[in-house]
PDB file of N, CA and C in Angstrom:
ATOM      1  N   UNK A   1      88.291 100.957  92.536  1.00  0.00           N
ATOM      2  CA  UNK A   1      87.722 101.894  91.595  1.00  0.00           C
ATOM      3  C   UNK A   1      87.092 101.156  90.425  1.00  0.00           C
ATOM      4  N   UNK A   2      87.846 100.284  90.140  1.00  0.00           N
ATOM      5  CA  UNK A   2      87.281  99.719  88.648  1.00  0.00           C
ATOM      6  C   UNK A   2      85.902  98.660  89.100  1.00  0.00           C
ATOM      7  N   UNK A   3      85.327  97.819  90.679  1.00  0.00           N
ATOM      8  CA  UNK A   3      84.589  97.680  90.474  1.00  0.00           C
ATOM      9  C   UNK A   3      83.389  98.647  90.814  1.00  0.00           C
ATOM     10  N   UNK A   4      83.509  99.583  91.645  1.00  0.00           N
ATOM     11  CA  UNK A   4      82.418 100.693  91.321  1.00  0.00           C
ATOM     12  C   UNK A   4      82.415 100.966  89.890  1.00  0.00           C
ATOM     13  N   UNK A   5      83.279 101.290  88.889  1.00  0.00           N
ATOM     14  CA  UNK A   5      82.800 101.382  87.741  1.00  0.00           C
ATOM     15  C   UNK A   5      82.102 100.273  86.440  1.00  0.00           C
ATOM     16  N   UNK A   6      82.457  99.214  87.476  1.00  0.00           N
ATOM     17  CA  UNK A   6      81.486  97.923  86.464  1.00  0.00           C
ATOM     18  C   UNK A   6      79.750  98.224  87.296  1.00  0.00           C
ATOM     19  N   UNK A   7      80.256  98.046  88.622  1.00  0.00           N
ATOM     20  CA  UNK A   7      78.288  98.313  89.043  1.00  0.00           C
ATOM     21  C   UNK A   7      77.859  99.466  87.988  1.00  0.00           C
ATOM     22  N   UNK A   8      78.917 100.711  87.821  1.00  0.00           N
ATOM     23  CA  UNK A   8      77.639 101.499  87.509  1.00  0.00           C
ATOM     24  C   UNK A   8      77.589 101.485  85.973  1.00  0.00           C
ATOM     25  N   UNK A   9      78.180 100.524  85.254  1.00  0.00           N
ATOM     26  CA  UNK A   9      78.196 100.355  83.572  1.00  0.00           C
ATOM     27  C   UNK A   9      76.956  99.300  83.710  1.00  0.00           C
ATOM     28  N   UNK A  10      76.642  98.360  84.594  1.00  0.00           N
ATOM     29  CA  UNK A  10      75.540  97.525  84.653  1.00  0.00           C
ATOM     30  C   UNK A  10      74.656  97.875  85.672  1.00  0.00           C
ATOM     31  N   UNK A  11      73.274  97.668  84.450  1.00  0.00           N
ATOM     32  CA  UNK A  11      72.028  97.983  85.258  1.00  0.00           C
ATOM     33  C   UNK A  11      71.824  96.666  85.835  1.00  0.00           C
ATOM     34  N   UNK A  12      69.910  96.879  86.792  1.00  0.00           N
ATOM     35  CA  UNK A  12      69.508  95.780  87.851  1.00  0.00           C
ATOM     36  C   UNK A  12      69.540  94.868  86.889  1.00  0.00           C
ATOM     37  N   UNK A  13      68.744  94.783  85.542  1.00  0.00           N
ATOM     38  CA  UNK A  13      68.309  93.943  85.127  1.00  0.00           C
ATOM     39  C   UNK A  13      69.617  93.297  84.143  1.00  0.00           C
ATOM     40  N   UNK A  14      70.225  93.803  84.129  1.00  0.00           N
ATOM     41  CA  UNK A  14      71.629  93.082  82.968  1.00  0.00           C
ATOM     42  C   UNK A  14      72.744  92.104  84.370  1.00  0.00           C
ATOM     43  N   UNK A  15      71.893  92.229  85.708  1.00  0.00           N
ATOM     44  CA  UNK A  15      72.621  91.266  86.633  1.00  0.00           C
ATOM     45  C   UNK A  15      71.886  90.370  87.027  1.00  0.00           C
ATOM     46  N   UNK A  16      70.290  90.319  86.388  1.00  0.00           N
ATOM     47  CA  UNK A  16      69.615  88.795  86.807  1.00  0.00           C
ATOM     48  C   UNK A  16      70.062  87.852  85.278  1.00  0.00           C
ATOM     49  N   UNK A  17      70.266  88.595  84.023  1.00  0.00           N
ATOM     50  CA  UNK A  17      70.620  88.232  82.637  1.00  0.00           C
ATOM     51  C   UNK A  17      71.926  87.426  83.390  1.00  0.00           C
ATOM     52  N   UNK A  18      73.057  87.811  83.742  1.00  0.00           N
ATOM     53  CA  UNK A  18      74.472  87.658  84.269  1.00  0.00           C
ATOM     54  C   UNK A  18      74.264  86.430  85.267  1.00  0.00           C
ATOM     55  N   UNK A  19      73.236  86.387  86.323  1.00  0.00           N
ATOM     56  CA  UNK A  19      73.009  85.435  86.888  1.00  0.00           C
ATOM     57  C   UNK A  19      72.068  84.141  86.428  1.00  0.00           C
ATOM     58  N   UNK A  20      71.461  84.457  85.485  1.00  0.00           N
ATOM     59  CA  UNK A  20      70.657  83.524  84.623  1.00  0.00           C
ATOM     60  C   UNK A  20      71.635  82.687  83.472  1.00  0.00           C
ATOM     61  N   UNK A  21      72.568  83.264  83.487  1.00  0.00           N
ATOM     62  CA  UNK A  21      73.657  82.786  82.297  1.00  0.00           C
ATOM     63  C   UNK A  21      74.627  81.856  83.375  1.00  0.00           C
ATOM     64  N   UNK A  22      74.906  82.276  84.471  1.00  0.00           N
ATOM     65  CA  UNK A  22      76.128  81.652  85.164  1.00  0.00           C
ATOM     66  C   UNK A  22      75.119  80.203  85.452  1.00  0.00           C
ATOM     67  N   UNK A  23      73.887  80.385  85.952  1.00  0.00           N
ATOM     68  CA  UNK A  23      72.963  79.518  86.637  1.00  0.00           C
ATOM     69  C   UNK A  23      72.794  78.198  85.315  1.00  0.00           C
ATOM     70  N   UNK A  24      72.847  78.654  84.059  1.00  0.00           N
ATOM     71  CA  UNK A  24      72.684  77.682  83.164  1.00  0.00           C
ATOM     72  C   UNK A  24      73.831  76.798  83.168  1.00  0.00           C
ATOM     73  N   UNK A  25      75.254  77.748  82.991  1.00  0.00           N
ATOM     74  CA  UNK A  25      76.784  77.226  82.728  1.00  0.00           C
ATOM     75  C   UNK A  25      76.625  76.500  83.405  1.00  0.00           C
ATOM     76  N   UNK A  26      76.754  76.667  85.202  1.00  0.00           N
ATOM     77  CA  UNK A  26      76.934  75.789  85.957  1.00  0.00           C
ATOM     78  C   UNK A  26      75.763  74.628  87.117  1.00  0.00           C
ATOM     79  N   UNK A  27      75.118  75.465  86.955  1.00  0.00           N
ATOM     80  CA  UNK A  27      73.583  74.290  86.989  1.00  0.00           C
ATOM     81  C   UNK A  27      73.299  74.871  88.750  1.00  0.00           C
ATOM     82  N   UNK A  28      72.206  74.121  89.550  1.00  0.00           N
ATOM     83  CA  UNK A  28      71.790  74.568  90.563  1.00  0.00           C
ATOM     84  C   UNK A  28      72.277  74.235  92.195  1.00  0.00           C
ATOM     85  N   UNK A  29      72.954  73.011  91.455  1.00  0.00           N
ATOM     86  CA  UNK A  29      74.090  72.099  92.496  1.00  0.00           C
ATOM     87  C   UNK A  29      75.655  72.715  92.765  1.00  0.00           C
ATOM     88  N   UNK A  30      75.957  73.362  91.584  1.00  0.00           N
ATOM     89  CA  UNK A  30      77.536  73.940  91.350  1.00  0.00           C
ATOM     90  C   UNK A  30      77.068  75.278  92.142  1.00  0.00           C
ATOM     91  N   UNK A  31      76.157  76.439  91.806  1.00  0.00           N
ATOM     92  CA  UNK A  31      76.392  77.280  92.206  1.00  0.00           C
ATOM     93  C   UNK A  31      77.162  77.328  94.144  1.00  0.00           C
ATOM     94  N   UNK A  32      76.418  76.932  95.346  1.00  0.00           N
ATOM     95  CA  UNK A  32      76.722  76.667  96.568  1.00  0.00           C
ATOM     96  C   UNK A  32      78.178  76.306  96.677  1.00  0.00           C
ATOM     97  N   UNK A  33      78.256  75.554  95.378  1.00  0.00           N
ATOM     98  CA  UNK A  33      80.105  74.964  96.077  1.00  0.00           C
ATOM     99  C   UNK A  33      80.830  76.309  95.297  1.00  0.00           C
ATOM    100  N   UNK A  34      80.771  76.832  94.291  1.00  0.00           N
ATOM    101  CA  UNK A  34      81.332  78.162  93.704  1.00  0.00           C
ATOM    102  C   UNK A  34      81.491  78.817  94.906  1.00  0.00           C
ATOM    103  N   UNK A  35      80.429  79.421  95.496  1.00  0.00           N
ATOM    104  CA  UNK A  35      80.582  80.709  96.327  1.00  0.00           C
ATOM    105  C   UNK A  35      81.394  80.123  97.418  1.00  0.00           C
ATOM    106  N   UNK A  36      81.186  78.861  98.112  1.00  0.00           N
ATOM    107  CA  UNK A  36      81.929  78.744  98.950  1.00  0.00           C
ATOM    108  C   UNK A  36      83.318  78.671  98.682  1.00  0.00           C
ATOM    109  N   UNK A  37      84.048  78.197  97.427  1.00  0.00           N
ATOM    110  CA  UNK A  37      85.339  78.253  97.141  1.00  0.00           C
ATOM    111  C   UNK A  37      85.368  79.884  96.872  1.00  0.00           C
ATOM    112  N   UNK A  38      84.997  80.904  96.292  1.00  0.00           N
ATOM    113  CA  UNK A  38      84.851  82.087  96.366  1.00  0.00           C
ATOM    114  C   UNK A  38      84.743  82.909  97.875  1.00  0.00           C
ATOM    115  N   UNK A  39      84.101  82.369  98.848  1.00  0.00           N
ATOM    116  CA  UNK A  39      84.256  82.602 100.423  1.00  0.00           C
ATOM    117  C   UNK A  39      85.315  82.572 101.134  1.00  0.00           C
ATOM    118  N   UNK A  40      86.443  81.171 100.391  1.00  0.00           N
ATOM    119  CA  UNK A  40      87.664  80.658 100.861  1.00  0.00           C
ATOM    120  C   UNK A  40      88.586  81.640 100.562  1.00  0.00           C
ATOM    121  N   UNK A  41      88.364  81.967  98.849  1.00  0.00           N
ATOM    122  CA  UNK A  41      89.463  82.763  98.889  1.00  0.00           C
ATOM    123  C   UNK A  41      89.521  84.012  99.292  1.00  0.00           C
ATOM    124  N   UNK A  42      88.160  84.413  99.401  1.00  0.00           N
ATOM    125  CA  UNK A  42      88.441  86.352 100.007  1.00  0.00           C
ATOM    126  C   UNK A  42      89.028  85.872 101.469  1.00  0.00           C
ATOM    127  N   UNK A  43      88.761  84.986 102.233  1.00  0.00           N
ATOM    128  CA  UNK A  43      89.096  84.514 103.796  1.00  0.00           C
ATOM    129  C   UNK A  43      90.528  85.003 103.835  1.00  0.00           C
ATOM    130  N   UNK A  44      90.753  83.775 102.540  1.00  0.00           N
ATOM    131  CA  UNK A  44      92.332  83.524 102.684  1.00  0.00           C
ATOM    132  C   UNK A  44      93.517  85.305 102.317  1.00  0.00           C
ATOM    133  N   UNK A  45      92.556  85.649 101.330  1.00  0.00           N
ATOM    134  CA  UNK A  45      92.994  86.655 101.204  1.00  0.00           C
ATOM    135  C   UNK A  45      93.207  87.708 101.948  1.00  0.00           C
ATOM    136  N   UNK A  46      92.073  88.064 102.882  1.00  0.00           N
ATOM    137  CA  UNK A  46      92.042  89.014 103.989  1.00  0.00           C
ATOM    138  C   UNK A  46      93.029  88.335 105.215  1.00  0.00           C
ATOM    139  N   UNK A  47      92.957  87.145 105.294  1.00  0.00           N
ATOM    140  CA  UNK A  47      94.475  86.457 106.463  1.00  0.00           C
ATOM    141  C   UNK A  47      95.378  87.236 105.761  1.00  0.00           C
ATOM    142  N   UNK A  48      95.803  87.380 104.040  1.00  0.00           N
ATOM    143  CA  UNK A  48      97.315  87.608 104.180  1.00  0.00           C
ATOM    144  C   UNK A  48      97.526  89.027 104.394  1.00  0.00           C
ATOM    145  N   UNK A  49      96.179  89.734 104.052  1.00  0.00           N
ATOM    146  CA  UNK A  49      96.553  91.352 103.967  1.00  0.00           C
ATOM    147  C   UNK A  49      96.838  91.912 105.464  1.00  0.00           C
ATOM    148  N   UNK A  50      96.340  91.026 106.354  1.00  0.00           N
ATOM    149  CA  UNK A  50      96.559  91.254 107.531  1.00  0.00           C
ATOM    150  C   UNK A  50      97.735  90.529 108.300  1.00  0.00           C
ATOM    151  N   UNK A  51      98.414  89.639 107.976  1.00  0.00           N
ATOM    152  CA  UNK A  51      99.892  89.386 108.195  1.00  0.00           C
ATOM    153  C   UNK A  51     100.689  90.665 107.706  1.00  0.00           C
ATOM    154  N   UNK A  52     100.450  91.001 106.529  1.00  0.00           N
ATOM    155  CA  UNK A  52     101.109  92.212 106.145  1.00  0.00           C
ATOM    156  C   UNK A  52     101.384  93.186 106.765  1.00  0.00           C
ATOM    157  N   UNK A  53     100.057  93.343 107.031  1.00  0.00           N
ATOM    158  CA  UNK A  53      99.630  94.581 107.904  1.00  0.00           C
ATOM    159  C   UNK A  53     100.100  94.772 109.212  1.00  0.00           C
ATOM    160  N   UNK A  54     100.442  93.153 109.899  1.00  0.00           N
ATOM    161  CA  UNK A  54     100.929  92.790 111.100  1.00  0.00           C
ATOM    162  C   UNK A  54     102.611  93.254 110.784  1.00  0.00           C
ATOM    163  N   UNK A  55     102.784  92.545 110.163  1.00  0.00           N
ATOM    164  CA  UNK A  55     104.457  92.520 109.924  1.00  0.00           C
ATOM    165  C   UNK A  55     105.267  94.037 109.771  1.00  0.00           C
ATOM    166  N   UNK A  56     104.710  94.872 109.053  1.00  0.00           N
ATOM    167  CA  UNK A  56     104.757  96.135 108.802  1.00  0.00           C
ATOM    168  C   UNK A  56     104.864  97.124 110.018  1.00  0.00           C
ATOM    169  N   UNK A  57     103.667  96.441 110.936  1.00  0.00           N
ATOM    170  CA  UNK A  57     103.717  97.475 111.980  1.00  0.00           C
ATOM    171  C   UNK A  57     104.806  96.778 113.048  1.00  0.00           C
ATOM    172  N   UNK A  58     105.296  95.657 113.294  1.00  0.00           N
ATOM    173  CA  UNK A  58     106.166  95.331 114.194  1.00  0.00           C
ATOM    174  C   UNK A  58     107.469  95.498 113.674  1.00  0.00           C
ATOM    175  N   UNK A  59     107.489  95.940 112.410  1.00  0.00           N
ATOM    176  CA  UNK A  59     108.516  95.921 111.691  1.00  0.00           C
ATOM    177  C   UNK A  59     109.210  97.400 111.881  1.00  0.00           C
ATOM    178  N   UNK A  60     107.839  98.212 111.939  1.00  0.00           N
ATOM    179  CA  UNK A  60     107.966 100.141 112.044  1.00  0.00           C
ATOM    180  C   UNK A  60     108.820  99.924 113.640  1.00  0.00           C
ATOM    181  N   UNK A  61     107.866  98.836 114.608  1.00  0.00           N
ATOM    182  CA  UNK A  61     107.577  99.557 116.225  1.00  0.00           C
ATOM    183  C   UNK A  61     109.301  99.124 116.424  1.00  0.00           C
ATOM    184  N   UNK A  62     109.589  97.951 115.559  1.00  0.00           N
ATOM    185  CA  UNK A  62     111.251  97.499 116.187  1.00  0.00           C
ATOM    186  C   UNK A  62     112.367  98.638 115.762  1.00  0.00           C
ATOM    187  N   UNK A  63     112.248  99.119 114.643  1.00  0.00           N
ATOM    188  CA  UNK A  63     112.720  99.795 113.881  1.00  0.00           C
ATOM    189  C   UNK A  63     112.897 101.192 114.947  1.00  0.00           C
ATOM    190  N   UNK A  64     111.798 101.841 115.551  1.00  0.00           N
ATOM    191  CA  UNK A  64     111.410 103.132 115.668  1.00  0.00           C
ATOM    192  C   UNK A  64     112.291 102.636 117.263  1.00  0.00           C
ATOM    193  N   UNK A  65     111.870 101.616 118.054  1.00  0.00           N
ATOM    194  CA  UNK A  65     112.546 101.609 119.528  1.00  0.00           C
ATOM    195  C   UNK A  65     113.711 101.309 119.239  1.00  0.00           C
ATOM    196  N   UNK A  66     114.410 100.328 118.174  1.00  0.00           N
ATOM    197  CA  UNK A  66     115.963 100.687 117.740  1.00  0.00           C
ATOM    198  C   UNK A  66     116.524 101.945 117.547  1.00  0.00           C
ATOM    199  N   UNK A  67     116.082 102.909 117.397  1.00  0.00           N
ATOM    200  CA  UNK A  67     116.444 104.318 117.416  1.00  0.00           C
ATOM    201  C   UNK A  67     116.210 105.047 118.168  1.00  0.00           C
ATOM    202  N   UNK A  68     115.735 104.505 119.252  1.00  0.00           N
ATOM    203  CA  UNK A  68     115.290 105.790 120.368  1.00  0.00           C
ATOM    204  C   UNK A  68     116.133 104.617 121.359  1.00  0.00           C
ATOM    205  N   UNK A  69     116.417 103.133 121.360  1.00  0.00           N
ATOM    206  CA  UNK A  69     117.727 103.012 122.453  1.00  0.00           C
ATOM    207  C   UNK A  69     118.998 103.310 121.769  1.00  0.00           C
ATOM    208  N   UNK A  70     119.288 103.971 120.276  1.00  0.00           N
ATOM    209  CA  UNK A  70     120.599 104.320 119.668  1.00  0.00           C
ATOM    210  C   UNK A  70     121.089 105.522 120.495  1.00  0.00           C
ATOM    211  N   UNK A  71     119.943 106.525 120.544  1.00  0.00           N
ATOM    212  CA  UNK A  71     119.925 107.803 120.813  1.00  0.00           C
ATOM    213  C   UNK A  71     119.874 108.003 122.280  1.00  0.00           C
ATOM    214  N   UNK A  72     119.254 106.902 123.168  1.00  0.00           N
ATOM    215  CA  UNK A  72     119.534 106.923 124.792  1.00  0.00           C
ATOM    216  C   UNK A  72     121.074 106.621 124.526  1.00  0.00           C
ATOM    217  N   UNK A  73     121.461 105.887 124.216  1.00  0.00           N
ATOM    218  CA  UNK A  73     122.947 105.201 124.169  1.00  0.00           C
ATOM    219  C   UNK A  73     124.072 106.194 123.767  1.00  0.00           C
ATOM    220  N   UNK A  74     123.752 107.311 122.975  1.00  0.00           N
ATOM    221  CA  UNK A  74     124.430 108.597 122.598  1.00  0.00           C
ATOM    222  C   UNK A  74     124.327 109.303 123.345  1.00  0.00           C
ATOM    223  N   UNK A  75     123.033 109.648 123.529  1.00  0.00           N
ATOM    224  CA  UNK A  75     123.141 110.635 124.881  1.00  0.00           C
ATOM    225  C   UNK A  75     124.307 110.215 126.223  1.00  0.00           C
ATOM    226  N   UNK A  76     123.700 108.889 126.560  1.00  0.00           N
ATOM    227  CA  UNK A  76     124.521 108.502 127.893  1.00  0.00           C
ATOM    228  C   UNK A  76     126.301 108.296 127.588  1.00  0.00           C
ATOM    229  N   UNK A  77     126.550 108.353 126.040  1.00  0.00           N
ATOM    230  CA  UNK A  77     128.043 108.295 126.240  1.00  0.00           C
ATOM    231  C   UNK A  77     128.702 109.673 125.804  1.00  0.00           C
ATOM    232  N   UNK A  78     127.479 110.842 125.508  1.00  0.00           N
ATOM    233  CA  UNK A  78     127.637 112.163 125.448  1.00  0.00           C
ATOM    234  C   UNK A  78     128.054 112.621 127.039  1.00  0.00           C
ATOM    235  N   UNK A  79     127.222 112.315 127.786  1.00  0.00           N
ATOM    236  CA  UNK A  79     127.395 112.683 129.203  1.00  0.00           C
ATOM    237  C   UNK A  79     127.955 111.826 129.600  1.00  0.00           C
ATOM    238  N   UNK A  80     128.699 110.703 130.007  1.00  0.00           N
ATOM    239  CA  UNK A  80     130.126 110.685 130.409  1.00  0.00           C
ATOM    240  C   UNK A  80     131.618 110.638 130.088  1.00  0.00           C
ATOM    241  N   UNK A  81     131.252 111.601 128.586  1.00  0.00           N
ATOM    242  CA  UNK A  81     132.458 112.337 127.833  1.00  0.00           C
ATOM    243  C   UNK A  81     132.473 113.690 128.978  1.00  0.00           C
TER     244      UNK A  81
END
């Protein structure tokens, strides 16, 4: 939410100003290695959201078939009571 609300607080032209300022700071050689360390980390970042995402669901599926062999296991010592 909050960066849709920076795009729409900045116009086209207050993002070539924004890129004309970064381009001075860091010169014409720095920019390429920036984005690529900036590339690394969304990478790295999207690996972990998706371990998460992994872990969570094997975490539900063990969870959910632990309770449905609790409940075979009740049943079957219901019926040979």
């Amino acid at each position: 939410m909050t960066t849709s609300l920076i795009t729409c607080l900045i116009a086209g032209y207050q993002w070539l100003i924004i890129l004309l300022i970064v381009l001075l700071l860091f010169g014409g050689k720095k920019i390429p290695e920036l984005m690529k360390g900036v590339g690394k980390g969304v990478k790295a970042f999207k690996e972990g959201m998706n371990e998460v995402e992994n872990e969570v669901k094997n975490t539900t599926s063990t969870t959910s078939s632990d309770k449905k062999a609790e409940s075979t296991e009740a049943k079957n010592a219901d019926e040979t009571k």
